[in-house]
Protein backbone atom coordinates (compact mmCIF):
# COMPACT_ATOMS: atom_id res chain seq x y z
CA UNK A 1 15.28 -3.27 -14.28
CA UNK A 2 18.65 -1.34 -13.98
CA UNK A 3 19.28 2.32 -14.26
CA UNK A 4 21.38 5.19 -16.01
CA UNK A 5 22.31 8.20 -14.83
CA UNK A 6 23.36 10.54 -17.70
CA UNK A 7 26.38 12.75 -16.41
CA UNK A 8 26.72 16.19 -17.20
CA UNK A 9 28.64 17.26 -20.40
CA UNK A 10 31.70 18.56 -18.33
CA UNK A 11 32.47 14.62 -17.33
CA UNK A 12 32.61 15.62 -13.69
CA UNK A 13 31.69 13.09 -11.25
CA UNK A 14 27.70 12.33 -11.07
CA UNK A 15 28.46 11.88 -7.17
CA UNK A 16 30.27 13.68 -4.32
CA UNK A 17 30.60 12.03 -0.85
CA UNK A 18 29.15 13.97 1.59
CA UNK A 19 31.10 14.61 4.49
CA UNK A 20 30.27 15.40 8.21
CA UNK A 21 30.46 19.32 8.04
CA UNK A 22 28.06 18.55 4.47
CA UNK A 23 25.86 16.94 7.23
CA UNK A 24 25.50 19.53 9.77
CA UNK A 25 24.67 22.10 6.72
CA UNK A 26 22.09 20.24 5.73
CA UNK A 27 20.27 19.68 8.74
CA UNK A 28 20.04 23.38 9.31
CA UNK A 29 18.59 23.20 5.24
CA UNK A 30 16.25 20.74 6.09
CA UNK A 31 12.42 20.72 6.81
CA UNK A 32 12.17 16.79 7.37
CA UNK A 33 12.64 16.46 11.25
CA UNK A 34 13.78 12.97 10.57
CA UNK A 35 16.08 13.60 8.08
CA UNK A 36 17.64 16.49 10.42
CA UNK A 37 17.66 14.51 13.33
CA UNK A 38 19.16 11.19 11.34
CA UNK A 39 22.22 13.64 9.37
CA UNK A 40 22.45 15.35 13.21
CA UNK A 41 23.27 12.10 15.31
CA UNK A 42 25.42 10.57 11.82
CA UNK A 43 27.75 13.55 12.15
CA UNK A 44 28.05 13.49 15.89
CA UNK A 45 29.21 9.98 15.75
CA UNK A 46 31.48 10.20 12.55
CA UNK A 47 29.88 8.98 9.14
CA UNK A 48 33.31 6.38 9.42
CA UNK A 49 30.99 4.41 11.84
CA UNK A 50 27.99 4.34 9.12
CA UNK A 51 27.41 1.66 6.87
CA UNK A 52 25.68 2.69 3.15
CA UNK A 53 27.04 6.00 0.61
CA UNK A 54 26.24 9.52 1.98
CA UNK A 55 26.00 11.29 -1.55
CA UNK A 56 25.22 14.44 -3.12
CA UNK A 57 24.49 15.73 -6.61
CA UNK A 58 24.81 19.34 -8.05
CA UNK A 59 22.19 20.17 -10.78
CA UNK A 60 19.57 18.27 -12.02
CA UNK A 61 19.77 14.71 -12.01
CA UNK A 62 18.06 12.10 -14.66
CA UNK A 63 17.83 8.66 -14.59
CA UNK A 64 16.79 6.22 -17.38
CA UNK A 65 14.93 3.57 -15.93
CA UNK A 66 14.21 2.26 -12.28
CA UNK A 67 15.95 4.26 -8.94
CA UNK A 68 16.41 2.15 -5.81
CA UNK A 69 18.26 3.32 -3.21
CA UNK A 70 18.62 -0.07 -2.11
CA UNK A 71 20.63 -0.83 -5.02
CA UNK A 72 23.23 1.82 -4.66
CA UNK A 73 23.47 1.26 -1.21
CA UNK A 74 22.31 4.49 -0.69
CA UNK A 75 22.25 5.43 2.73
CA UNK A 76 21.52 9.15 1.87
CA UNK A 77 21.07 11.27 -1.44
CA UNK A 78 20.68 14.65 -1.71
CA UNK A 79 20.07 16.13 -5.06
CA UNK A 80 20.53 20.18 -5.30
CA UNK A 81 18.39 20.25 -8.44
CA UNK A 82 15.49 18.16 -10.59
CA UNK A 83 15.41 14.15 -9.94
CA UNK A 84 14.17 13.09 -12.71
CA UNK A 85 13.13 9.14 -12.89
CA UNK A 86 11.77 7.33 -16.21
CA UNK A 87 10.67 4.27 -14.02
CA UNK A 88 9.86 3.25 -10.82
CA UNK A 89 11.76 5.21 -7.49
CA UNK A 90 11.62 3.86 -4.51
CA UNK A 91 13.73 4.47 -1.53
CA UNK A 92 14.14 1.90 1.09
CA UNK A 93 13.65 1.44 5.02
CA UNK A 94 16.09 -1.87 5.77
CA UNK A 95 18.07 -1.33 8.82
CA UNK A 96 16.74 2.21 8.92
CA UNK A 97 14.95 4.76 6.55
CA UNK A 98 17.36 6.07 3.83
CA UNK A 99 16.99 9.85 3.31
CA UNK A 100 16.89 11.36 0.10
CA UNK A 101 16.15 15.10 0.02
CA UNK A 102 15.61 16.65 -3.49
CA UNK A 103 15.95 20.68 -3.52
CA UNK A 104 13.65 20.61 -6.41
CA UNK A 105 11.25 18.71 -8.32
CA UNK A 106 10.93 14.81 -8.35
CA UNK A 107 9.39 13.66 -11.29
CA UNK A 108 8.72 9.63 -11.93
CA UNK A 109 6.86 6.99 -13.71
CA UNK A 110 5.76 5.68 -10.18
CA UNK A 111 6.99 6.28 -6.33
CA UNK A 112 7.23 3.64 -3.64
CA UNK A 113 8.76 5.57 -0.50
CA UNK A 114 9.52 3.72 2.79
CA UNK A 115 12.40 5.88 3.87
CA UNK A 116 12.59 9.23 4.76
CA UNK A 117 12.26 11.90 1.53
CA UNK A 118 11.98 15.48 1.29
CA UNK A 119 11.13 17.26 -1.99
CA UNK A 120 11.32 20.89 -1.74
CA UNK A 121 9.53 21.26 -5.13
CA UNK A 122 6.54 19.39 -6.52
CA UNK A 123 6.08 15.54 -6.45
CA UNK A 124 4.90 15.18 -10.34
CA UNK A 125 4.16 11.09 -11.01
CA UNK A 126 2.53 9.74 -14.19
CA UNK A 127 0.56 6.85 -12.17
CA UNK A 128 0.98 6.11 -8.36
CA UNK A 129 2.58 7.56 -5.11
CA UNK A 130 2.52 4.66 -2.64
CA UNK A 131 3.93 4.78 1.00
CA UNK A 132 5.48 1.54 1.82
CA UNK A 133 6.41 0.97 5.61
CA UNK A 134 5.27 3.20 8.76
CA UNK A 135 8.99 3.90 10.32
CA UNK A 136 10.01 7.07 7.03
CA UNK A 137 8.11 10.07 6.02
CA UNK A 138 7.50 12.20 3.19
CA UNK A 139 7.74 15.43 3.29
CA UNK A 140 6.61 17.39 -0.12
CA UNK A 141 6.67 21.44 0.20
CA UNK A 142 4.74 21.83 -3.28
CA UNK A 143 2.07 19.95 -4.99
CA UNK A 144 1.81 16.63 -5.42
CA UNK A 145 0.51 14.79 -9.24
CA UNK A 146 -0.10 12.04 -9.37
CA UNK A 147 -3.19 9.50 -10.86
CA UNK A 148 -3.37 7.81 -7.83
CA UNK A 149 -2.03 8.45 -3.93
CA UNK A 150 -1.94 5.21 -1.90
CA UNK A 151 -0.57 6.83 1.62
CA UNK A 152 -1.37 3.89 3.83
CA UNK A 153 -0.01 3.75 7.02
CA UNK A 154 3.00 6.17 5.58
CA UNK A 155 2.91 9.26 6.92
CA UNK A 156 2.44 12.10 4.19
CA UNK A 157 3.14 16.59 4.88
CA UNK A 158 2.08 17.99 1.80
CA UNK A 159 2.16 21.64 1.83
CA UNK A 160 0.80 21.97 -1.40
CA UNK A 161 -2.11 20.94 -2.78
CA UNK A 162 -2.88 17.15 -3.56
CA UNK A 163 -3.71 17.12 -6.83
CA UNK A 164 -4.02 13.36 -6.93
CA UNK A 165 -6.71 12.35 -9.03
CA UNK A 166 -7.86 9.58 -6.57
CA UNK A 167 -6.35 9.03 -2.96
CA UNK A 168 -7.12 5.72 -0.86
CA UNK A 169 -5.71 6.19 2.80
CA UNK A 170 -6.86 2.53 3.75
CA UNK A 171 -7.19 -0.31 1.95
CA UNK A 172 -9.88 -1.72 4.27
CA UNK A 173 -11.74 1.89 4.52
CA UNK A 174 -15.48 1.86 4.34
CA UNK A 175 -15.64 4.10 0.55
CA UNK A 176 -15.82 2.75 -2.72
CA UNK A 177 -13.07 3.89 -4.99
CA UNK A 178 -14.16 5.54 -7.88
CA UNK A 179 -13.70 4.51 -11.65
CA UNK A 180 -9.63 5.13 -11.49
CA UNK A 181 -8.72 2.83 -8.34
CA UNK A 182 -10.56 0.05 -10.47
CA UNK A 183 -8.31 0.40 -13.54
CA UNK A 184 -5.12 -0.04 -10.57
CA UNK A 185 -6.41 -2.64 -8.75
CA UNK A 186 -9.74 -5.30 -8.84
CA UNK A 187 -12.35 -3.94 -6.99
CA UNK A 188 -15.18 -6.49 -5.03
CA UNK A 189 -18.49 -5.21 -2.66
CA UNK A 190 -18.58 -6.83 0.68
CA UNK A 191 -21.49 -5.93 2.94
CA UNK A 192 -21.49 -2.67 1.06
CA UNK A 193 -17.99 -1.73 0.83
CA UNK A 194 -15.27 -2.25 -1.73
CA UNK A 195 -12.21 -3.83 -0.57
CA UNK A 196 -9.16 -3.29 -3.09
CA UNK A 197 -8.07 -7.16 -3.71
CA UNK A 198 -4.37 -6.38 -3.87
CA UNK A 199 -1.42 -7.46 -1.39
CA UNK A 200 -0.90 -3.61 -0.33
CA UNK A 201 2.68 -2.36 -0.82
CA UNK A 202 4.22 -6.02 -1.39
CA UNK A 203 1.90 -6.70 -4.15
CA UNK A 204 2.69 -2.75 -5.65
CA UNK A 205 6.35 -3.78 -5.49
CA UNK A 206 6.31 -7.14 -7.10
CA UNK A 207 4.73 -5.22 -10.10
CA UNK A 208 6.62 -2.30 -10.37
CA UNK A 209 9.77 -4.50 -9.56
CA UNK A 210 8.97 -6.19 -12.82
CA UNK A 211 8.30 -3.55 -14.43
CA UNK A 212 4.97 -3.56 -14.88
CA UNK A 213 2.49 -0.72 -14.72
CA UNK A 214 0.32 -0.77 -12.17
CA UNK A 215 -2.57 0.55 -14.54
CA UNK A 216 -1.85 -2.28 -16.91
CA UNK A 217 -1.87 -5.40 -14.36
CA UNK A 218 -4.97 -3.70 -11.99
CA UNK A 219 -6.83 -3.67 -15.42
CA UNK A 220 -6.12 -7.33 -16.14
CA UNK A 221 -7.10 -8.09 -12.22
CA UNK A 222 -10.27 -6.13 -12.96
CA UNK A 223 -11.00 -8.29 -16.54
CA UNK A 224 -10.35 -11.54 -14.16
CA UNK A 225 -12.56 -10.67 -11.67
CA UNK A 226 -15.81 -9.28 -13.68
CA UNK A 227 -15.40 -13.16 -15.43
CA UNK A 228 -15.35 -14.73 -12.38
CA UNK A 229 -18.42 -12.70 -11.36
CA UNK A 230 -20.17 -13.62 -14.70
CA UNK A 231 -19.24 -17.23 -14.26
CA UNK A 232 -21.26 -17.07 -10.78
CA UNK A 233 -24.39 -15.65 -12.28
CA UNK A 234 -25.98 -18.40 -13.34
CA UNK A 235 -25.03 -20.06 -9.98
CA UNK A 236 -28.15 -22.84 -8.87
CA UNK A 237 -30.33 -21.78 -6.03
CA UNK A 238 -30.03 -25.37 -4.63
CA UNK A 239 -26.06 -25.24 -4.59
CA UNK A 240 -25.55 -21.33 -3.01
CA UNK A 241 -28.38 -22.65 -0.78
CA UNK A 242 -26.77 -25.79 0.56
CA UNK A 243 -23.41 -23.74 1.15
CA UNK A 244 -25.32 -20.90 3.17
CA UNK A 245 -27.11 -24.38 5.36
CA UNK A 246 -24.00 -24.74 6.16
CA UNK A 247 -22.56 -21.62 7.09
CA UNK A 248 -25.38 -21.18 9.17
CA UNK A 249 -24.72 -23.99 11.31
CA UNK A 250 -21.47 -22.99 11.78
CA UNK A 251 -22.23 -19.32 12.20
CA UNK A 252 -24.76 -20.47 15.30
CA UNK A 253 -22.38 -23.31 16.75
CA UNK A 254 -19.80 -20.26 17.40
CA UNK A 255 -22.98 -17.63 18.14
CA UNK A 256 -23.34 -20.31 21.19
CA UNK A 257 -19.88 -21.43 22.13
CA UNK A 258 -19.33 -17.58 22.87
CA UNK A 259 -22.32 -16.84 24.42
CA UNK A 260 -21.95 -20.28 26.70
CA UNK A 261 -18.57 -18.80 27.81
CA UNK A 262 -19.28 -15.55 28.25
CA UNK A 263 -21.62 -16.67 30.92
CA UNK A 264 -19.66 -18.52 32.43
CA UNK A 265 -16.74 -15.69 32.30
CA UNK A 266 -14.67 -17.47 30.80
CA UNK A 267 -12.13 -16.02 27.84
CA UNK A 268 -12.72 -16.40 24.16
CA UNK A 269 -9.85 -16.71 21.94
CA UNK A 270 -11.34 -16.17 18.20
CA UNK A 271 -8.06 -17.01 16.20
CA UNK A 272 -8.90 -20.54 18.17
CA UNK A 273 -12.84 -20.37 16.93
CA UNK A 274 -11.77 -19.61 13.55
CA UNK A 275 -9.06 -22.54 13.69
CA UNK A 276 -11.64 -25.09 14.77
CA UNK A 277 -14.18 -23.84 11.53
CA UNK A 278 -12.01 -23.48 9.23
CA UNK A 279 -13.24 -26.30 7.50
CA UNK A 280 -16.44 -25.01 6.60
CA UNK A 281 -14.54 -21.48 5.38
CA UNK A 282 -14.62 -19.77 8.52
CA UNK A 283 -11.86 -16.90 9.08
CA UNK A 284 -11.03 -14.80 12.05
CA UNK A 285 -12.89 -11.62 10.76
CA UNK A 286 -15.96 -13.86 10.67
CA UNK A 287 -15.55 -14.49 14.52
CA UNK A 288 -14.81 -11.28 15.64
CA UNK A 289 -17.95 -9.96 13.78
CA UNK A 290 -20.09 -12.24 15.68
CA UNK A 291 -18.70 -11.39 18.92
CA UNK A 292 -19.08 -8.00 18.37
CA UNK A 293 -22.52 -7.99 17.37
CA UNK A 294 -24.42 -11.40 17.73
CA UNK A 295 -27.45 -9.66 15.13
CA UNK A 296 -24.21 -9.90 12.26
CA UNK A 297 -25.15 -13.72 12.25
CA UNK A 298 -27.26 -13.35 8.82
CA UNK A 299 -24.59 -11.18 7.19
CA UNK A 300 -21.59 -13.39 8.38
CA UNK A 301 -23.43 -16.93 7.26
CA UNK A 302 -24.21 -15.25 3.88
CA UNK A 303 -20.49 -13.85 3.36
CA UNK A 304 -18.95 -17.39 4.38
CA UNK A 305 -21.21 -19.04 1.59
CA UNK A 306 -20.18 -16.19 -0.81
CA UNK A 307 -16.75 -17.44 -0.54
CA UNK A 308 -16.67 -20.66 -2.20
CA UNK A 309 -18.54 -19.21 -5.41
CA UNK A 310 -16.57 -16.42 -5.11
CA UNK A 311 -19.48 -13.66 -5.00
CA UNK A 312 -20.26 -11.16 -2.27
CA UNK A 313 -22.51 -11.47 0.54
CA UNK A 314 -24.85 -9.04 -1.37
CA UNK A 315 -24.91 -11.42 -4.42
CA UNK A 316 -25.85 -14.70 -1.82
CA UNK A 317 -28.62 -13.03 -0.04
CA UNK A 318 -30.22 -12.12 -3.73
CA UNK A 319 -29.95 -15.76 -5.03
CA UNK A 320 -31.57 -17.14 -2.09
CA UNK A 321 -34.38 -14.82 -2.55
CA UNK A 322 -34.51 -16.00 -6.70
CA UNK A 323 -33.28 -12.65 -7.47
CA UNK A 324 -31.29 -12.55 -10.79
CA UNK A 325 -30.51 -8.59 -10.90
């Protein structure tokens, strides 16, 4: 989706280059060691040896639309005023982190950082901040709004208060995400825990790329998976029951390869072990549970059969007990 910025009524330019003085201002501005550090070392060297726009905007700044600093070959923005974003911004980390400092509020449908930003005002966001990449950083001085706050391995300074309405620092954490992660993103138990089934940032990307809200296509994730789950409900005790046989076989054969070699000091390699069970649905987690903790053995044979109904371990171990709660 492209972009509009709407110019102020005097006609003067929407840009200015920034030049290497401009750059040694603002890292005596800036609270964003990165982005001080980065505009530090770019003026030592000469911005003439840079690759990417060094730009800066007086006033408040609107755009209709998406923001990607990627497509403006934005190397660094600063905006002395409001950023104001109908869409989707995102600013990028290619060869490096762009930096984009905003000496006010930033206000957008959605925010997918990877670079370096700096709002000196509030972060205000109708559905999700997510932070995409571990090399940027974000620093926010006031509050940050927002439905939902997907961090991840991004690394996040707010000085204000969060008032996210939901925040998920991991997508693999041991919590279950309330009501309003489910409406963003399908939701599935696993020995207890929920596991968001979405591709992290890439996934969070392709959608907002497309221009699709996140809220919309995690609802229509959730509506898929709740029919797959009623699907499996009237699942046979015979068939879950021949598929957990199975697993258990496997689940043992491994339970003794490791223990053989163990004894006989001798390496295990579980990428290998899951390679050579693949067939019967076996996946590196699976091995690395059971050498870990050879009592798992139950739990792992349960959530190996769970896979090719697609149900949860939880939902196996109550069909082979006749259970139909």
């Amino acid at each position: 989706m492209g972009h509009k910025a709407r110019n102020s009524p005097s006609q003067t330019p929407l840009f200015q280059k920034l030049t290497n003085d401009d750059l040694r201002a603002l890292a005596k501005e800036t609270g964003h060691s990165g982005i001080r550090e980065y505009f530090l070392e770019t003026a030592d060297f000469g911005l003439e040896d840079y690759s990417g726009q060094f730009l800066v905007h007086d006033g408040d700044l609107r755009i209709d639309g998406d923001f990607d600093t990627g497509d403006r070959d934005l190397t660094a923005l600063v905006v002395r005023g409001n950023l104001r974003v109908s869409g989707l911004y995102q600013d990028t980390c290619n060869d490096g982190p762009s930096q984009v400092i905003v000496f006010g509020d930033l206000c957008a449908a959605n925010v997918l950082t990877a670079g370096y930003l700096e709002v000196t005002g509030d972060l205000v966001v109708n559905e999700a901040v997510v932070g995409d990449y571990n090399d940027g950083g974000a620093l926010v001085h006031g509050a940050l709004r927002a439905a939902l706050f997907l961090p991840f391995d991004h690394a996040f300074a707010i000085k204000g208060d969060n008032r996210a309405k939901e925040t998920i620092h991991n997508l693999n954490a041991k919590t279950r995400p309330r009501q309003l992660a489910k409406r963003f993103y399908a939701a599935a138990e696993d020995s207890g825990t929920f596991r968001l089934l979405a591709g992290a940032c890439n996934a969070l990307e392709a959608d907002l790329g497309a221009g699709r809200s996140i809220l919309a296509s995690g609802e229509q994730k959730l509506r898929k998976l709740d029919a797959s789950l009623a699907a499996t409900s009237a699942l046979s005790t015979t068939r879950v029951k021949a598929q957990h046989a199975d697993a258990v076989l496997a689940v043992d054969d491994i339970s003794e390869i490791v223990q053989n070699r163990r004894k006989q000091r001798k390496s295990v390699d579980p990428a290998v072990l899951a390679a050579e069970y693949d067939c019967e649905g076996v996946r590196l987690d699976d091995v690395q549970d059971l050498m870990d903790d050879s009592s798992r053995a139950p739990m792992v044979a349960r959530r190996i059969a769970g896979r090719s109904f697609n149900v949860t371990e939880q939902r196996v171990k109550q069909i082979l007990k006749g259970s139909d709660d």
